[in-house]
C-alpha atoms as a PDB file:
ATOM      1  CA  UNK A   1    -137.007 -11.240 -64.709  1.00  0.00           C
ATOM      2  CA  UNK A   2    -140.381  -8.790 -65.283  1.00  0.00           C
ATOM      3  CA  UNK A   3    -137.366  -5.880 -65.719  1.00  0.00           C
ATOM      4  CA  UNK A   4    -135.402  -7.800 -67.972  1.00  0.00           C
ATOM      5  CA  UNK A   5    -138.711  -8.664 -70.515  1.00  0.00           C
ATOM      6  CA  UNK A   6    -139.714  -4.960 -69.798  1.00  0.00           C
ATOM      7  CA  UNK A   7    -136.282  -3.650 -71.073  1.00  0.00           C
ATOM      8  CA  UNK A   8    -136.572  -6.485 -73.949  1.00  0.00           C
ATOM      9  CA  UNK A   9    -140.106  -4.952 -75.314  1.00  0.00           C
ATOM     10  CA  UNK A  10    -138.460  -1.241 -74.958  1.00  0.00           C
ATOM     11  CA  UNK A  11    -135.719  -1.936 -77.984  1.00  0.00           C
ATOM     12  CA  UNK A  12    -136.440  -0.088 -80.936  1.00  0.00           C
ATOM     13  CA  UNK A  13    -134.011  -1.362 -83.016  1.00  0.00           C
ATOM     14  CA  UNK A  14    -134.574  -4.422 -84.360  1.00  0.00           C
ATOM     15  CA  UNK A  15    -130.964  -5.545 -84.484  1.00  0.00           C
ATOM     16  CA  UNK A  16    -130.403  -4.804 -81.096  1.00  0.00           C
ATOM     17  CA  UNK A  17    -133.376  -8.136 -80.112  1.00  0.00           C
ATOM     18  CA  UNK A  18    -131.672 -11.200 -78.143  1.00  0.00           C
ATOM     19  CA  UNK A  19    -132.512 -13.947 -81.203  1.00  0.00           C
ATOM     20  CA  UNK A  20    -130.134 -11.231 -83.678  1.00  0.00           C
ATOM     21  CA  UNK A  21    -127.418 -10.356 -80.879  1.00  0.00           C
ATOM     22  CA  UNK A  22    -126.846 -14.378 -80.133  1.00  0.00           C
ATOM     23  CA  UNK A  23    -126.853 -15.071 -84.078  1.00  0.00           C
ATOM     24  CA  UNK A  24    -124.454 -12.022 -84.509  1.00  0.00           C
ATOM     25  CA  UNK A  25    -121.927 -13.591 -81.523  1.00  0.00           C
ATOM     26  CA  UNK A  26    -122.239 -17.315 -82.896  1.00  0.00           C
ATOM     27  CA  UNK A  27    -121.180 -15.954 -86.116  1.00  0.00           C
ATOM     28  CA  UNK A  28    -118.396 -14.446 -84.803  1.00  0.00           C
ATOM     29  CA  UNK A  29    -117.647 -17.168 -82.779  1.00  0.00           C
ATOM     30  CA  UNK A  30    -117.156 -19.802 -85.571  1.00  0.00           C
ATOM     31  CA  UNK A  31    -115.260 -16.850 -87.851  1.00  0.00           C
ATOM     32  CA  UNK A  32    -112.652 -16.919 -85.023  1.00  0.00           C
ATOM     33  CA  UNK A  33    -112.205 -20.773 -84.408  1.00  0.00           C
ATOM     34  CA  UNK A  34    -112.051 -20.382 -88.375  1.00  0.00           C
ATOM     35  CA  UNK A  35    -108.913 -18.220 -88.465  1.00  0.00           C
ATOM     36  CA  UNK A  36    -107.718 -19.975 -85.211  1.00  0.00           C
ATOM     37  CA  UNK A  37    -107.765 -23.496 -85.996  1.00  0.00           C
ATOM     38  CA  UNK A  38    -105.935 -23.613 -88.890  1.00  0.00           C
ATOM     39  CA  UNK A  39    -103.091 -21.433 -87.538  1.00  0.00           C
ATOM     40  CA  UNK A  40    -102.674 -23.488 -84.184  1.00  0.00           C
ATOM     41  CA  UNK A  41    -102.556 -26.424 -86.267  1.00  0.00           C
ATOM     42  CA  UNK A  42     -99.380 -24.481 -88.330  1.00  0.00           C
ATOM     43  CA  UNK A  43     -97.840 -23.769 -85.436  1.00  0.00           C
ATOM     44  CA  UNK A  44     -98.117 -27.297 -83.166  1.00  0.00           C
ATOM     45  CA  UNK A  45     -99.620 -30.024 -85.449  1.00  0.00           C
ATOM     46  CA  UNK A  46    -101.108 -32.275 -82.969  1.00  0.00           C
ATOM     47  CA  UNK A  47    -101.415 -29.853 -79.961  1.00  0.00           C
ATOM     48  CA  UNK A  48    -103.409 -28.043 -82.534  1.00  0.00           C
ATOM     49  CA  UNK A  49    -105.526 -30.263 -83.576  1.00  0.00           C
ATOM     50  CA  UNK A  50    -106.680 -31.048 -80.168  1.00  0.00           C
ATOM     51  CA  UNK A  51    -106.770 -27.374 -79.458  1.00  0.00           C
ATOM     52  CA  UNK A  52    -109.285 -26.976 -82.495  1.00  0.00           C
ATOM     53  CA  UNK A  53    -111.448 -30.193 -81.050  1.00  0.00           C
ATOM     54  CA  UNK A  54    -111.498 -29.138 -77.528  1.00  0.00           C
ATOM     55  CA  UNK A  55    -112.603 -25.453 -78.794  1.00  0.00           C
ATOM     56  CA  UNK A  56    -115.583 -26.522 -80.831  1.00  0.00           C
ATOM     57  CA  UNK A  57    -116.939 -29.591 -77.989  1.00  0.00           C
ATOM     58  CA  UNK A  58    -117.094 -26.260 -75.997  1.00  0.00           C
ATOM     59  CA  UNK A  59    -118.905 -24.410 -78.277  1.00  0.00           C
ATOM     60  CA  UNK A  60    -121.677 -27.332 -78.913  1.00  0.00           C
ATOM     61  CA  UNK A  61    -121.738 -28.618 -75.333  1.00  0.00           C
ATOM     62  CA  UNK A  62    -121.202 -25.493 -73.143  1.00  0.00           C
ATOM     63  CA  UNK A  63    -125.294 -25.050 -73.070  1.00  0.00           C
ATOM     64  CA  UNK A  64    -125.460 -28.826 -71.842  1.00  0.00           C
ATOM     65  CA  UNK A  65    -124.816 -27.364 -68.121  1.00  0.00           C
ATOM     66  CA  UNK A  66    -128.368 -25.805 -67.891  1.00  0.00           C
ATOM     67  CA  UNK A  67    -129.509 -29.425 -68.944  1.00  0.00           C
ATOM     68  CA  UNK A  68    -128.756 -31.095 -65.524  1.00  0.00           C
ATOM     69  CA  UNK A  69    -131.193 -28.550 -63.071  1.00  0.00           C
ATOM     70  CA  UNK A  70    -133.895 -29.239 -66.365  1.00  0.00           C
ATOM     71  CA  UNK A  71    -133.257 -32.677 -65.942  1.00  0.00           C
ATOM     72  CA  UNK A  72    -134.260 -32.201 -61.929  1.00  0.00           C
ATOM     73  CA  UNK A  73    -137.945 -30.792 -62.606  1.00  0.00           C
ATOM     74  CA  UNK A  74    -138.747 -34.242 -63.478  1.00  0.00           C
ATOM     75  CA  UNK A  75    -138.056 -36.622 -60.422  1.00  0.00           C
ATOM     76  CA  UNK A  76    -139.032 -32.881 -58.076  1.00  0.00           C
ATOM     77  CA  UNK A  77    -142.457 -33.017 -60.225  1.00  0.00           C
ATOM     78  CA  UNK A  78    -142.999 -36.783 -58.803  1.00  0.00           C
ATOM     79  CA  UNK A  79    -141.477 -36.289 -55.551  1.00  0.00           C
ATOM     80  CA  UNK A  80    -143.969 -33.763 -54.912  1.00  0.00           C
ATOM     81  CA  UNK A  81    -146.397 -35.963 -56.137  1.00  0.00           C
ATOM     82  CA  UNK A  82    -145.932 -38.536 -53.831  1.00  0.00           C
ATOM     83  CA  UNK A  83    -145.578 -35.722 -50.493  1.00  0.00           C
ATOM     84  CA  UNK A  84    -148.902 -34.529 -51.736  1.00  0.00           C
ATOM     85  CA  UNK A  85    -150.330 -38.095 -51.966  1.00  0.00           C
ATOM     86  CA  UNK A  86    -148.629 -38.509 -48.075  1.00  0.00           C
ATOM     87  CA  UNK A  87    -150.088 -35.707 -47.089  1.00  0.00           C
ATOM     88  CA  UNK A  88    -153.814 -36.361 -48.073  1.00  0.00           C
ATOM     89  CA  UNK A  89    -153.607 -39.404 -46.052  1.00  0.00           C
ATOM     90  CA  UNK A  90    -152.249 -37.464 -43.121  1.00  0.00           C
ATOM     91  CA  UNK A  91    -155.093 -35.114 -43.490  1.00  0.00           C
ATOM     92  CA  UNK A  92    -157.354 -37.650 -43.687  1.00  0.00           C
ATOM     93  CA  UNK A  93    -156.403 -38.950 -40.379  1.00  0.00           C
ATOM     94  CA  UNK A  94    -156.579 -35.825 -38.568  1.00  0.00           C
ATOM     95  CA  UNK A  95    -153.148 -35.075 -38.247  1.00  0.00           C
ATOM     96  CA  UNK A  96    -152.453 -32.116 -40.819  1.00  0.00           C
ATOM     97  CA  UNK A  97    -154.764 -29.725 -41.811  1.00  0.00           C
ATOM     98  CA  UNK A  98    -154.034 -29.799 -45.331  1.00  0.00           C
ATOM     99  CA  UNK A  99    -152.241 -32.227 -48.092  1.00  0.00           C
ATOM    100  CA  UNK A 100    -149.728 -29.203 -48.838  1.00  0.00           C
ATOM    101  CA  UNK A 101    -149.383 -28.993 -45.277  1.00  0.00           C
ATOM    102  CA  UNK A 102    -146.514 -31.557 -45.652  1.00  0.00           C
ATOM    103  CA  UNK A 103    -144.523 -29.041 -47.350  1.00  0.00           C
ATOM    104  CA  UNK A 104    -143.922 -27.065 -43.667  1.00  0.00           C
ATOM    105  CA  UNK A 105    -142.501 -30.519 -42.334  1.00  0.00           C
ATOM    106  CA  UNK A 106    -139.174 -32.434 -42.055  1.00  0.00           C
ATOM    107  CA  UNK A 107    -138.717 -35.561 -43.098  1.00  0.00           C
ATOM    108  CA  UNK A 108    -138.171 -36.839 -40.289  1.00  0.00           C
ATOM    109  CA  UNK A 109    -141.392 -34.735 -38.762  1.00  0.00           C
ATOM    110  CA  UNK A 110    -143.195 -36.374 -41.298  1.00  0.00           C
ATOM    111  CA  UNK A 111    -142.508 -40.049 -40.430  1.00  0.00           C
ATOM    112  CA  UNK A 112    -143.719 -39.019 -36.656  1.00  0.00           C
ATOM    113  CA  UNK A 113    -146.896 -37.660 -38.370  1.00  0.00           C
ATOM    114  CA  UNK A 114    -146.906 -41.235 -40.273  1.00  0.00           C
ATOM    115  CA  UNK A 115    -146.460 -42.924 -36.928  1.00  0.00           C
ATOM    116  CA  UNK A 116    -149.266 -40.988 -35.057  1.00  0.00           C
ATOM    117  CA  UNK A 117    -147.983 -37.369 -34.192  1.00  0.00           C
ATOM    118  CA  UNK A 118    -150.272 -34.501 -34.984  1.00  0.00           C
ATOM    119  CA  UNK A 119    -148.753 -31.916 -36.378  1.00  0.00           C
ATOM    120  CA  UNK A 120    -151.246 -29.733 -37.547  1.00  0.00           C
ATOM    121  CA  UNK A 121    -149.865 -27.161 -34.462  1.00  0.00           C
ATOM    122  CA  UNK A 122    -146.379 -27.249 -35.542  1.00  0.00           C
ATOM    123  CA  UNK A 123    -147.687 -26.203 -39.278  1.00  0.00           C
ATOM    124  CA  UNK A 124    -150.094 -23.500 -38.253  1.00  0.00           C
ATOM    125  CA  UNK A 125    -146.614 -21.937 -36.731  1.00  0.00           C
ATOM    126  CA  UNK A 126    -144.363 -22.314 -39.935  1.00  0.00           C
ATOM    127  CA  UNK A 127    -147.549 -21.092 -41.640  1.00  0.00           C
ATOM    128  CA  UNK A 128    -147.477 -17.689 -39.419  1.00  0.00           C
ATOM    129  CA  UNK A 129    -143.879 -17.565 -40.238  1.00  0.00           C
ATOM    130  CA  UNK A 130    -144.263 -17.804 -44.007  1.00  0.00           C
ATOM    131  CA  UNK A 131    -146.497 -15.606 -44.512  1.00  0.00           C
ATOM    132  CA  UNK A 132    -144.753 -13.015 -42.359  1.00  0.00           C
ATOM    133  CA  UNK A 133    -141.703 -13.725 -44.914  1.00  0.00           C
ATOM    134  CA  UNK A 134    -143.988 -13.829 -48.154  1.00  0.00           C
ATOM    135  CA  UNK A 135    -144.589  -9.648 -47.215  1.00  0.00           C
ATOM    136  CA  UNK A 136    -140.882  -8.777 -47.463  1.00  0.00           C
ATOM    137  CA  UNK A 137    -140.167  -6.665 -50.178  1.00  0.00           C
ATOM    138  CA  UNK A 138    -137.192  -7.994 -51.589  1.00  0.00           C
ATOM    139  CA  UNK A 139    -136.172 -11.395 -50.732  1.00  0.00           C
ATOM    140  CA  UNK A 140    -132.386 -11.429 -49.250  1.00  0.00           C
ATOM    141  CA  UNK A 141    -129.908 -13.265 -51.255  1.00  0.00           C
ATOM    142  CA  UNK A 142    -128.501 -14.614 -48.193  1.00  0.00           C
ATOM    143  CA  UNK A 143    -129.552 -15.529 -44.438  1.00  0.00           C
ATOM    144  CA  UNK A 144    -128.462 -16.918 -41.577  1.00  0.00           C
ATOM    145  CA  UNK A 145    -129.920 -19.782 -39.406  1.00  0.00           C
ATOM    146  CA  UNK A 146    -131.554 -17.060 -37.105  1.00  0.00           C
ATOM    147  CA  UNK A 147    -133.261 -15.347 -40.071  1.00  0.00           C
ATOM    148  CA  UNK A 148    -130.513 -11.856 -39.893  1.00  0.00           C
ATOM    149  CA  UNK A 149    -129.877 -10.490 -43.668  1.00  0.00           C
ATOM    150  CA  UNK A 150    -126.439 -10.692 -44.435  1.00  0.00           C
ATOM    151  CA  UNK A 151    -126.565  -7.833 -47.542  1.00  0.00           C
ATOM    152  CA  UNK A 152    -128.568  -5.814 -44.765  1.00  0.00           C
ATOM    153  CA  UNK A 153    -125.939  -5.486 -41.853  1.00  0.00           C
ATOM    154  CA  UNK A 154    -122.882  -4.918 -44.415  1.00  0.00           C
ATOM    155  CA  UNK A 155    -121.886  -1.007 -45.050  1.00  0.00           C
ATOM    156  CA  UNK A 156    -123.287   0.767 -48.367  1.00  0.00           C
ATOM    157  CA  UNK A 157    -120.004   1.046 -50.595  1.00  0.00           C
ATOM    158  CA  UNK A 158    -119.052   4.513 -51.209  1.00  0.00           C
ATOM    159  CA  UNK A 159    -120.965   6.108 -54.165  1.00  0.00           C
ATOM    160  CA  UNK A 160    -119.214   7.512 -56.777  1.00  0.00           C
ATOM    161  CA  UNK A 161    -119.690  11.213 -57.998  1.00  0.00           C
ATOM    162  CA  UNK A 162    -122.310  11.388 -60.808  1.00  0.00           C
ATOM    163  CA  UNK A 163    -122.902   7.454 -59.951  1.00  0.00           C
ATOM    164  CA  UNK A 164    -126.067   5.706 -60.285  1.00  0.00           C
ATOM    165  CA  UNK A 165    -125.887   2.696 -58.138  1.00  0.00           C
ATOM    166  CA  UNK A 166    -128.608   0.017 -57.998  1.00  0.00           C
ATOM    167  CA  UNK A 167    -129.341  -3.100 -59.248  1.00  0.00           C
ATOM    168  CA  UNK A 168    -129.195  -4.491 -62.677  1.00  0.00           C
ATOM    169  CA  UNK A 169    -133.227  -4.636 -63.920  1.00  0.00           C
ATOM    170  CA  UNK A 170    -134.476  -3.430 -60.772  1.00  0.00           C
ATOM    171  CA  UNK A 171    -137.522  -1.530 -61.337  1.00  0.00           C
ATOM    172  CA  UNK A 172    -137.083   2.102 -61.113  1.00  0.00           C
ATOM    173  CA  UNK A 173    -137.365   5.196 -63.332  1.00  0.00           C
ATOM    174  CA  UNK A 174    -134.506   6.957 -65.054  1.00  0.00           C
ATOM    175  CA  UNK A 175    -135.129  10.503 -66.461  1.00  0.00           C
ATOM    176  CA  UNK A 176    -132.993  12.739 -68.482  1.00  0.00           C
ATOM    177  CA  UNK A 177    -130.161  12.370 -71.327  1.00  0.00           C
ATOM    178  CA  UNK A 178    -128.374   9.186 -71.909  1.00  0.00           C
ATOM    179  CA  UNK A 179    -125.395   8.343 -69.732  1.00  0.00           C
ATOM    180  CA  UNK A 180    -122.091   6.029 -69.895  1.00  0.00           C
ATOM    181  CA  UNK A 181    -122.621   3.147 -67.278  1.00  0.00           C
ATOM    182  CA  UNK A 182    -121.100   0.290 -65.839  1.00  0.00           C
ATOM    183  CA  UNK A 183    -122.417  -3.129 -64.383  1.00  0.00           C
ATOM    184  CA  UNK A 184    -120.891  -4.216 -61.274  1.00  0.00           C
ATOM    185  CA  UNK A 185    -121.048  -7.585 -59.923  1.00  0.00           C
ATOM    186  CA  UNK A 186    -124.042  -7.368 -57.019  1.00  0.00           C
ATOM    187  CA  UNK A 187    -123.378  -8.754 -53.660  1.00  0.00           C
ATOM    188  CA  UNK A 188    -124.059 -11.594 -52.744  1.00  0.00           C
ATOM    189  CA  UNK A 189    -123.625 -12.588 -56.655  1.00  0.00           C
ATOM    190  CA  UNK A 190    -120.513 -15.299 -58.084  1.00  0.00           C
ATOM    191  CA  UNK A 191    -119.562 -13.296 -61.164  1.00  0.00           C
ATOM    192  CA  UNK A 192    -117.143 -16.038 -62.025  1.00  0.00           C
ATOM    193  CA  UNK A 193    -119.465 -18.212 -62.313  1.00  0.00           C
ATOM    194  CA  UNK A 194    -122.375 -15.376 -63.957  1.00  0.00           C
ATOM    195  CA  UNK A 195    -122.859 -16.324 -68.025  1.00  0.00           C
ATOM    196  CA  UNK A 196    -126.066 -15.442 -68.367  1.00  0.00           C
ATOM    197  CA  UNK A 197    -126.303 -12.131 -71.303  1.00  0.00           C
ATOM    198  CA  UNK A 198    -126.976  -8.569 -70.260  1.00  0.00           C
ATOM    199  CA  UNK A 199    -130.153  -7.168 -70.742  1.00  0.00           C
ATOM    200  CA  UNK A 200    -130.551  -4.158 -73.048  1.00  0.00           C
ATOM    201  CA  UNK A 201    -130.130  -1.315 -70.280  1.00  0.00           C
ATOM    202  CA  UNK A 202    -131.023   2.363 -70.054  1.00  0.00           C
ATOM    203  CA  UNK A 203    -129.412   5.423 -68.046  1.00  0.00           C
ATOM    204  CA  UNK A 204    -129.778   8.486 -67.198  1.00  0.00           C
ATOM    205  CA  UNK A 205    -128.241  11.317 -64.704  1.00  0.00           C
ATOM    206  CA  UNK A 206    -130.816  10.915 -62.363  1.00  0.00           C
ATOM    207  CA  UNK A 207    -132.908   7.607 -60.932  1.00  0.00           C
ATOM    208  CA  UNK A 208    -135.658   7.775 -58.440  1.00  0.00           C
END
């Protein structure tokens, strides 16, 4: 995220900002369902017609996707509300250290600690093991139950000749002429899925 605003505040062109580049594709978005539309309908009445519908409920609904995880923050905001309100009656009684401390528990380890179980021990070990994670320098995309990297054990793909693999936005310095390049899916990443817009990238024939 820092990369992508960093790249953002690098554009010198004007027309090149996000707010310009979405206007621009809308734009040509409704110019095509504008030459489209009226053609399908030429060429299959009804089938058209339908065709022109379904094409513009996807246009003004499409963003309505993000809306459901938005949606979530809500009942997560009181949920973890109420787990804080558990836990500062659990600390109260002796049996966590902390309110948050009911964020390191099961539910089900929390109903014990409702029903008399001290789990302030259990904690101070999930604690340990959290902060060991929290000094990890990148955070995997994907592990397994006993805590092995996935990404880490697979091979490093061949790199091409003249090649600069990496990450898209991964912080780094490029130095040198521009250069042609090409975004690749990442591992671990569902480009099927993948919507979001390309950030404004830079290259160059060398990366350290």
């Amino acid at each position: 995220m820092f990369g992508t605003v960093a790249n953002y505040l690098r554009l010198e062109d004007p027309e090149q900002a996000p707010d310009r580049r979405f206007e621009r594709a809308r734009a040509a978005a409704e110019a095509t369902l504008a030459e489209l539309g009226p053609r399908a309908v030429r060429s299959r009445p009804v089938r058209g017609a339908i065709a022109v519908f379904l094409m513009r409920r996807s246009r003004e609904l499409a963003g309505m996707r993000e809306y459901a995880k938005f949606a979530w923050l809500v009942p997560f905001a009181e949920m973890r509300r109420q787990l804080l309100l558990v836990g500062a009656d659990l600390a109260d009684e002796g049996r966590l250290t902390g309110a948050d401390d009911v964020f390191f528990l099961h539910v089900d380890e929390v109903r014990a600690a409702v029903e008399g179980t001290d789990q302030r021990d259990l904690v101070a070990e999930r604690r340990r093991v959290h902060r060991r994670e929290l000094r990890r320098r990148t955070v995997p995309g994907t592990l397994l139950t006993d805590g092995t990297d996935v990404e880490a054990t697979l091979p490093a793909p061949p790199a091409a000749r003249g090649g600069l693999p990496g990450i898209a936005a991964a912080p780094g310095r490029a130095e040198g002429g521009p250069a042609w390049s090409s975004t690749r899916p990442a591992p671990g990443s569902n480009p099927v899925r993948s919507s979001w817009p390309p950030p404004p990238t830079r290259a160059g024939p060398r990366c350290s």
